[in-house]
Protein backbone atom coordinates (compact mmCIF):
# COMPACT_ATOMS: atom_id res chain seq x y z
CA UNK A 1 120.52 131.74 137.83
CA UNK A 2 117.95 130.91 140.62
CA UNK A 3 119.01 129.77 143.79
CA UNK A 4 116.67 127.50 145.75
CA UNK A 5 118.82 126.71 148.69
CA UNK A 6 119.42 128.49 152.17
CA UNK A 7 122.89 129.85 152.63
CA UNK A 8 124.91 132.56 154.77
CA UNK A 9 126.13 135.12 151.92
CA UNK A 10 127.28 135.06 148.33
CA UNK A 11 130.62 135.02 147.25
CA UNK A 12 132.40 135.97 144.42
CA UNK A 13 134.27 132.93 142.44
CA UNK A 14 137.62 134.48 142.55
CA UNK A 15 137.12 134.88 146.32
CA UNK A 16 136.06 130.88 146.58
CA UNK A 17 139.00 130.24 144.08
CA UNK A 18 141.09 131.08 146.87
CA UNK A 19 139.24 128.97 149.61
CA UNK A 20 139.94 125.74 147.44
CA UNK A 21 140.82 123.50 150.20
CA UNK A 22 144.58 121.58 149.25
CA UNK A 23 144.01 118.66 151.09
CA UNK A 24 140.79 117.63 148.93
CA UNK A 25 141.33 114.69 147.35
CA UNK A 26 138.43 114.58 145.47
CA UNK A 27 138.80 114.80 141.22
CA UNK A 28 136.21 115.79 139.38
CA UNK A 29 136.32 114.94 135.22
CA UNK A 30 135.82 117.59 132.70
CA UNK A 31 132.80 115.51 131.64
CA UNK A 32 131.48 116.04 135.15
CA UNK A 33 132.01 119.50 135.53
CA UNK A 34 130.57 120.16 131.99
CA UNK A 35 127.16 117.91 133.08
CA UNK A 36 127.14 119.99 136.54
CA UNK A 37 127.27 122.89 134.93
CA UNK A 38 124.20 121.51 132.75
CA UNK A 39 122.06 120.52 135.47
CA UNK A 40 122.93 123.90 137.78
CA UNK A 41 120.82 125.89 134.41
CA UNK A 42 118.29 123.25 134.24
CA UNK A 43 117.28 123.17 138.19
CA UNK A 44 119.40 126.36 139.23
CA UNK A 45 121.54 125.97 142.58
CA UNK A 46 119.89 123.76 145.01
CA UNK A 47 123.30 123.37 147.47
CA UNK A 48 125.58 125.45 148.55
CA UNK A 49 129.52 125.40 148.80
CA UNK A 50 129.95 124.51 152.39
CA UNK A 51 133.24 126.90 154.02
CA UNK A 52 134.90 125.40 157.41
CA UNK A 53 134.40 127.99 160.18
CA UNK A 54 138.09 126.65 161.27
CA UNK A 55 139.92 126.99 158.56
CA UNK A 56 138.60 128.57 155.95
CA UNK A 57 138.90 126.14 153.38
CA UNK A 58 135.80 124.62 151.01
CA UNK A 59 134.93 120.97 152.52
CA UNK A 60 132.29 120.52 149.98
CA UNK A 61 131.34 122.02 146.42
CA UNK A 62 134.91 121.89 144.50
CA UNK A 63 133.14 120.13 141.63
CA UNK A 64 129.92 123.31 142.00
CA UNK A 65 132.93 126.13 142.23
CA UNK A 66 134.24 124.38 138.59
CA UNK A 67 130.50 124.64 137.13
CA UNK A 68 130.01 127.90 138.37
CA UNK A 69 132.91 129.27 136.25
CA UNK A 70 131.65 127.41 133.44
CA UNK A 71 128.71 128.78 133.47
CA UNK A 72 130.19 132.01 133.53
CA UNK A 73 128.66 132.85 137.01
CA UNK A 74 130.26 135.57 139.41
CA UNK A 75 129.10 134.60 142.53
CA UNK A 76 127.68 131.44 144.71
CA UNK A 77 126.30 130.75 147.46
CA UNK A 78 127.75 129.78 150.72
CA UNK A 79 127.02 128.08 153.85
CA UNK A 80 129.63 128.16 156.79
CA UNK A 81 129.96 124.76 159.32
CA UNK A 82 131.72 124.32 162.40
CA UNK A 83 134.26 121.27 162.95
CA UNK A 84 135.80 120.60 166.30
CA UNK A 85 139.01 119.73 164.66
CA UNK A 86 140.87 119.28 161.57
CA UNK A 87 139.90 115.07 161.62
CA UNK A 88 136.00 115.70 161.75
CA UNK A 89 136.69 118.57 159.02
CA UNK A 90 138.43 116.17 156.60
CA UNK A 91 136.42 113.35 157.31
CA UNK A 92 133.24 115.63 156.51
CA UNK A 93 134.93 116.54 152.89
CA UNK A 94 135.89 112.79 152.38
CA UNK A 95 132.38 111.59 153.18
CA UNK A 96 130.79 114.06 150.81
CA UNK A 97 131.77 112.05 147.48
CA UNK A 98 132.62 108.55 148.46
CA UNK A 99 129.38 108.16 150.93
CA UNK A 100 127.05 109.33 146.93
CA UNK A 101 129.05 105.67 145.58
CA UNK A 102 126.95 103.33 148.35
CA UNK A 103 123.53 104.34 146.36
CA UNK A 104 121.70 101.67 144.29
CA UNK A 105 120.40 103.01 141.40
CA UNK A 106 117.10 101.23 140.07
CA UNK A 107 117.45 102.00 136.74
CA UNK A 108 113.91 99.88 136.47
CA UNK A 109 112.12 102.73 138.28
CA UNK A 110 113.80 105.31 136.53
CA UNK A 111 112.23 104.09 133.30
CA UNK A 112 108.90 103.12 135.31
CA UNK A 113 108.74 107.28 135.38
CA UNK A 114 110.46 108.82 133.01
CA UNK A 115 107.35 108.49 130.42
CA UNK A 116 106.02 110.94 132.90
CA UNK A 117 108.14 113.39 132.03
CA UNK A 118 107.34 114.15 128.42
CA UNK A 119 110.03 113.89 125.23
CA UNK A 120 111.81 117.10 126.02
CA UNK A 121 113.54 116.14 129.25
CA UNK A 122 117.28 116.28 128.41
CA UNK A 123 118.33 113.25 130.07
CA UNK A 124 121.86 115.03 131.38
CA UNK A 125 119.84 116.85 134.21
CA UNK A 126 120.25 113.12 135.47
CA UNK A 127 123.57 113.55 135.70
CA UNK A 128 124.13 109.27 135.13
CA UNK A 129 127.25 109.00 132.63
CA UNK A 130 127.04 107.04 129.84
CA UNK A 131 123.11 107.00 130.25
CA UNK A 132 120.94 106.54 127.34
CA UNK A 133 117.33 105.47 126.30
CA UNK A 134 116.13 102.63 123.74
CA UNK A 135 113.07 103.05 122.35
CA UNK A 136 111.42 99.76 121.63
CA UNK A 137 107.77 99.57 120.16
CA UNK A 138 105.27 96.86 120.88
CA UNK A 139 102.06 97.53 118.52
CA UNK A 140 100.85 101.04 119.41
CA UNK A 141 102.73 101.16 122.68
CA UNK A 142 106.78 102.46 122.79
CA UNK A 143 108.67 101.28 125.79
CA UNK A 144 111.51 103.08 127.02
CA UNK A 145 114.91 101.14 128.70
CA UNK A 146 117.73 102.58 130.31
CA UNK A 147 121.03 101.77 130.16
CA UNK A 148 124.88 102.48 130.10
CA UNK A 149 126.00 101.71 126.78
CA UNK A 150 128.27 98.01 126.66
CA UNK A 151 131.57 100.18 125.56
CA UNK A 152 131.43 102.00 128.74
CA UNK A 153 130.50 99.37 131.70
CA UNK A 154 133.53 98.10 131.54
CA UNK A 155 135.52 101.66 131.84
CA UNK A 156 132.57 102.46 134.61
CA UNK A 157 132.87 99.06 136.29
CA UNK A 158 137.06 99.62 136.65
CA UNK A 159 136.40 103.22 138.07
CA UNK A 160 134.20 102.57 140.57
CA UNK A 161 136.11 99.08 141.97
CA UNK A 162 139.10 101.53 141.93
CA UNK A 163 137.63 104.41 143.92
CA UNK A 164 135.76 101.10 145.85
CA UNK A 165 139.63 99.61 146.96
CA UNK A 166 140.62 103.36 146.99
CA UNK A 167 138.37 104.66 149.59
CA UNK A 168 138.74 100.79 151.46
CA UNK A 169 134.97 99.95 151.27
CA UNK A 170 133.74 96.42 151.31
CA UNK A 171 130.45 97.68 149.59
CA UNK A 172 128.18 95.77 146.83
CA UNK A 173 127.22 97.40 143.79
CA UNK A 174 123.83 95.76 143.40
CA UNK A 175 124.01 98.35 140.07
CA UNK A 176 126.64 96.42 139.10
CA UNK A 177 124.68 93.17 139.20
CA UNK A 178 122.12 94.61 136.70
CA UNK A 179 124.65 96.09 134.00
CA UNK A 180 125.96 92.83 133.90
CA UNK A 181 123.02 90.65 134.67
């Protein structure tokens, strides 16, 4: 598998399976992992799993360590950070997933380019769930729109006001707006 990112060594998985770190309270789905592991042989490994200098734990790449096994790697690469203390090493972990839920995705300029990107682009290496195309023709000319499927905004909607009141942020979903708009 290529690697495109900088790191400090390679390390075997069952070395990195040891380095979990037990105060992560970050889950990832099966469904994630599986689409991870998807996107990791379409682009290769852009990041690496970051270690903490002061403990020794993994503060960020628990869902790329799951991937990696699944797709059957044996080692991955790792960068090591410093943290003055055990607060700005947690914090860093915590801030690694929930900070990702702030983004606004345009799904309006993700359709302006996809017709860029020829028919063979799996649309997983996106890594949206639930994402899918209609194709809708107009005379000669096929337009393409993006969307998560009505069966699954509201099991999307409920997750992310969970993980919104979970995590305490008072943060608009303007994504949210234009599911249900």
């Amino acid at each position: 598998m290529l690697i495109h990112c900088k790191y400090d060594e390679m390390m075997s998985l069952e070395v990195l399976d040891q380095k979990r770190n037990p105060k992560n309270p970050n889950k990832h789905k099966k469904e994630q992992v599986e689409r991870l592991a998807k996107i990791f042989k379409y682009q290769g490994i852009r990041w690496p799993i970051v270690i903490s200098k002061r403990s020794g734990f993994i503060t960020k790449g628990h869902g790329r360590l799951m991937a990696a096994h699944l797709c059957e790697l044996k080692e991955f690469p790792v960068h090591y950070q410093e943290y003055k203390d055990e607060a700005q090493e947690y914090s860093d972990m915590i801030s690694d997933n929930s900070i990702a839920s702030w983004a606004e995705l345009s799904l309006e300029e993700i359709n302006a380019e996809f017709v860029n990107f020829g028919p063979d682009l799996d649309l997983d290496v996106f890594g949206i769930e639930n994402f899918k195309v209609d194709v809708a023709e107009h005379g000669s000319q096929k337009t393409l729109s993006f969307k998560i499927p009505a069966e699954a905004e509201e099991s999307f909607i409920s997750r992310m006001n969970a993980k919104k009141l979970e995590l305490g942020l008072d943060t608009h979903f303007k994504l949210f707006d234009r599911l249900l708009g």
